[in-house]
Each structure stands twice: as C-alpha cells, then as structure tokens.
Protein backbone atom coordinates (compact mmCIF):
# COMPACT_ATOMS: atom_id res chain seq x y z
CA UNK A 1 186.39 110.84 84.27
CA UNK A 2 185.38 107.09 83.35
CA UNK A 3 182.42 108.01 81.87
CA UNK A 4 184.09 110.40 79.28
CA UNK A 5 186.19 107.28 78.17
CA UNK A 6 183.10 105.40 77.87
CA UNK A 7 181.49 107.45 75.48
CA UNK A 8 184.43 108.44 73.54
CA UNK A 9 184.74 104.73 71.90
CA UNK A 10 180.88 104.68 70.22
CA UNK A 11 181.61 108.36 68.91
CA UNK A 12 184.81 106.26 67.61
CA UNK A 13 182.81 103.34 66.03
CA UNK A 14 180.55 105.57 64.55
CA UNK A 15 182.83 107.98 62.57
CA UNK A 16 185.07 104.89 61.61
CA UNK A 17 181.69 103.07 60.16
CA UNK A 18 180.24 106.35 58.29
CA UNK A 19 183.93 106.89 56.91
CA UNK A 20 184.21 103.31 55.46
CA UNK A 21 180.65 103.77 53.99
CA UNK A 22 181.76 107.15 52.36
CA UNK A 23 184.57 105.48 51.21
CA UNK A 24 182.47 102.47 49.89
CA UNK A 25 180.03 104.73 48.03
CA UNK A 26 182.64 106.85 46.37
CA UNK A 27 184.96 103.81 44.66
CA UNK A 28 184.28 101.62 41.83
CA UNK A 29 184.13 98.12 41.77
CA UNK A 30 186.98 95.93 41.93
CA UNK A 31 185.61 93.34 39.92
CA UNK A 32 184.30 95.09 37.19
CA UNK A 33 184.93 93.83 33.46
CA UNK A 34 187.28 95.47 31.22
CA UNK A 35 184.38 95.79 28.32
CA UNK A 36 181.21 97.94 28.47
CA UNK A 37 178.37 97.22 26.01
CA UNK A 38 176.35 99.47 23.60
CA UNK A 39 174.35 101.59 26.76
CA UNK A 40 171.93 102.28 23.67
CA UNK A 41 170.54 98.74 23.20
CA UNK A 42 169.35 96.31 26.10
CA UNK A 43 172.33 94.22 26.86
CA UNK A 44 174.39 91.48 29.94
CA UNK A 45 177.79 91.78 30.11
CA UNK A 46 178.92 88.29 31.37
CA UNK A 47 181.85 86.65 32.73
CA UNK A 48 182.92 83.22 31.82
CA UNK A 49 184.86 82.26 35.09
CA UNK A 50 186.21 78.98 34.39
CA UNK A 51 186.44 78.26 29.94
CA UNK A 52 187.70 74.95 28.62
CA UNK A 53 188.75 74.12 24.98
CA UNK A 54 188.75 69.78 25.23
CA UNK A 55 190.28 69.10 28.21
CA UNK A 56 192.32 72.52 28.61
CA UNK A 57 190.60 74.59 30.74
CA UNK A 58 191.45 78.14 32.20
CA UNK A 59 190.37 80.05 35.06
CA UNK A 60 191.22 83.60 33.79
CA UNK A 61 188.06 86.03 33.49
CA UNK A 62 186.75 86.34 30.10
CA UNK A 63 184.30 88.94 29.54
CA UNK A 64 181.16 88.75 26.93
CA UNK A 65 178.07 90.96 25.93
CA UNK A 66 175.13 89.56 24.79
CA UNK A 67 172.61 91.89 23.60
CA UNK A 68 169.08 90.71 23.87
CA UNK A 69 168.70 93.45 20.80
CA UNK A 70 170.68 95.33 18.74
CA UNK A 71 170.82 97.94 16.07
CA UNK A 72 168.98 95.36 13.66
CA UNK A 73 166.54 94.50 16.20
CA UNK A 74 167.90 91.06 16.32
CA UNK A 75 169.87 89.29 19.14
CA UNK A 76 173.80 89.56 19.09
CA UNK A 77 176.67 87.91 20.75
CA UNK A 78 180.45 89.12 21.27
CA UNK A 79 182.14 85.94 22.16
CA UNK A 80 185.57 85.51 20.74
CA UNK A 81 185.96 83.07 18.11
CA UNK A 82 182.05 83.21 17.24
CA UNK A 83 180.20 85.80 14.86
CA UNK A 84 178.02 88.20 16.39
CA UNK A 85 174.81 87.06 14.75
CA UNK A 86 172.73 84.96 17.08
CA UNK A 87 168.95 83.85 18.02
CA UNK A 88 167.24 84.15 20.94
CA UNK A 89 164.86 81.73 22.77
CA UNK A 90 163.34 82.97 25.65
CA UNK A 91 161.89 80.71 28.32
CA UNK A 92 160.52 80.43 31.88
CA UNK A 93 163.53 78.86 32.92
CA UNK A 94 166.39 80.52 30.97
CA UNK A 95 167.64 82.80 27.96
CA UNK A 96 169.15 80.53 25.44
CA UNK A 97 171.50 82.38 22.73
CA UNK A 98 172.20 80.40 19.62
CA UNK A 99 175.24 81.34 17.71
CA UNK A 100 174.98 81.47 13.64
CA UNK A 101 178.28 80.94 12.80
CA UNK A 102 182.02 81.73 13.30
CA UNK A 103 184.69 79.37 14.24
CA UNK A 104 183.19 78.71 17.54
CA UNK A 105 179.65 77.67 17.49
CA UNK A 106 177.28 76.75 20.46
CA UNK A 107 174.46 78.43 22.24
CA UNK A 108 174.68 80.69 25.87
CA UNK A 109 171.99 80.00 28.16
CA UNK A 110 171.23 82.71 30.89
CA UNK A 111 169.41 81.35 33.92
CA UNK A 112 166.87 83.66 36.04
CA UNK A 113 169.39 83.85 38.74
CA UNK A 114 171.99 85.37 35.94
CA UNK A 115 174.18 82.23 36.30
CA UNK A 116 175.09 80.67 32.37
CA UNK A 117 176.35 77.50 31.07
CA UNK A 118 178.07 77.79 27.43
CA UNK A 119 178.90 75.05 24.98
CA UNK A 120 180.03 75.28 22.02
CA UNK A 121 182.06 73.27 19.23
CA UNK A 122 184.61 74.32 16.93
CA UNK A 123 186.53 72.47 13.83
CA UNK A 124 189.99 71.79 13.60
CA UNK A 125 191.65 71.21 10.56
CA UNK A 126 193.16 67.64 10.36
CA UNK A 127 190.72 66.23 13.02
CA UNK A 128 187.84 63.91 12.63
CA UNK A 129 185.48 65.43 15.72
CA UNK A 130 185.12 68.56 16.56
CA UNK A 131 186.43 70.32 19.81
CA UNK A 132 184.30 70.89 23.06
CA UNK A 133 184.19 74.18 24.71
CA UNK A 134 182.34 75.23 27.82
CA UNK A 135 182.05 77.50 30.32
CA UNK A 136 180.32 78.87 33.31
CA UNK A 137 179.95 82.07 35.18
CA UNK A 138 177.90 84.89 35.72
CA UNK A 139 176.18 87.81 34.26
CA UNK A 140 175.79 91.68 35.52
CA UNK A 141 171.83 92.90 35.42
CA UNK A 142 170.50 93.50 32.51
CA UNK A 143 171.62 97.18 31.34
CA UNK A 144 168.95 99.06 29.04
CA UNK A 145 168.45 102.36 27.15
C-alpha cells in the first residue's frame, strides 16, 4: 500500500508540469506592446521604459518602431512628437537612428544586446534653450519580411 502512495505524487508532478507548459505555449505574452509594425519591411518595436521631458520623467511604457527600411528604402522612425524620416548609422557597437525633423529631434541608438538610450531636444516657444528628453529601454528582435 505505501508504495502506491509513493508513486502516485511523481505521476502528480508530472501532469501538473506538462499542464503548465501547455498552458504556457498556448497564451500570449503579457508584456507585449499595444503597436505592431509593418510585418512587410524589417523593423524593432521598442519600449521606452522610463521617458523624461527636463526634469519630468515617467515610468509608463511607451512603445516605438523603428524600421531599419521602409517602403522608400530609407530608415524610418515612429516616435511621437518626431517625423518619421530618419538616417541610419550602423556600427560594431550600436544602431544609431537620427531623426530629420519634427518637434522632437534626437537620435535612437540600439545596442547589440537590444538595450537603447534616446535623446532628443525639442523647442519651446518663449524659452531661450531647448528641452532635454531621454529615455531608455528595450527592443523586441528584429522582425523581417
């Protein structure tokens, strides 16, 4: 009779461990972004985890999507406050996005572990110097066609 007991509780383990795997396998992420990209041109979608305008800063996710190409062949950015149009330098080190214009202007860099920095500076009517913004957070794997 005691061994019966004994093997019941590995049979246990096992279906419990093969159910939460199922389960695992068959749900979505919790943490993923609101936004998708283009799936028709190689792009990151990024979150900026931590975004500060000055010396405001704010912790709520902000999702991004820079495209290393897009319909034009050139680079692209969707950051809010900056227009889409952007350069790309690529180095060993990093992938460094340079905004061309829009309220907000700054560069994205990308490093090889998918980590980024952003900084960026915007005018403000009425004030001499310009406003810092920055950011950090992470990037998704590159998605491509």
């Amino acid at each position: 009779m005691a061994k019966r007991n004994f093997t019941v509780l590995p049979i246990l383990v096992v279906l419990m461990i093969v159910g939460i795997t199922v389960f695992m396998i068959f749900t979505e992420r919790s943490n993923a972004p609101d936004i998708e990209g283009d799936a028709n041109y190689p792009h990151y979608v990024c979150t900026f985890e931590r975004y500060c305008v000055a010396d405001a800063c704010k912790s709520n996710p902000i999702y991004i999507i820079a495209y290393t190409s897009y319909i034009d062949g050139q680079p692209r950015l969707e950051i809010p406050g900056m227009d889409p149009r952007a350069t790309l330098d690529r180095t060993d080190e990093a992938l460094t996005f340079t905004s061309m214009g829009g309220d907000v202007k700054g560069r994205l860099m990308m490093f090889r572990d998918r980590a980024l920095d952003f900084y960026a500076t915007s005018a403000v009517e009425g004030e001499t110097e310009p406003r810092e913004h920055f950011a950090s957070g992470q990037c998704d794997r590159l998605v491509s066609p």
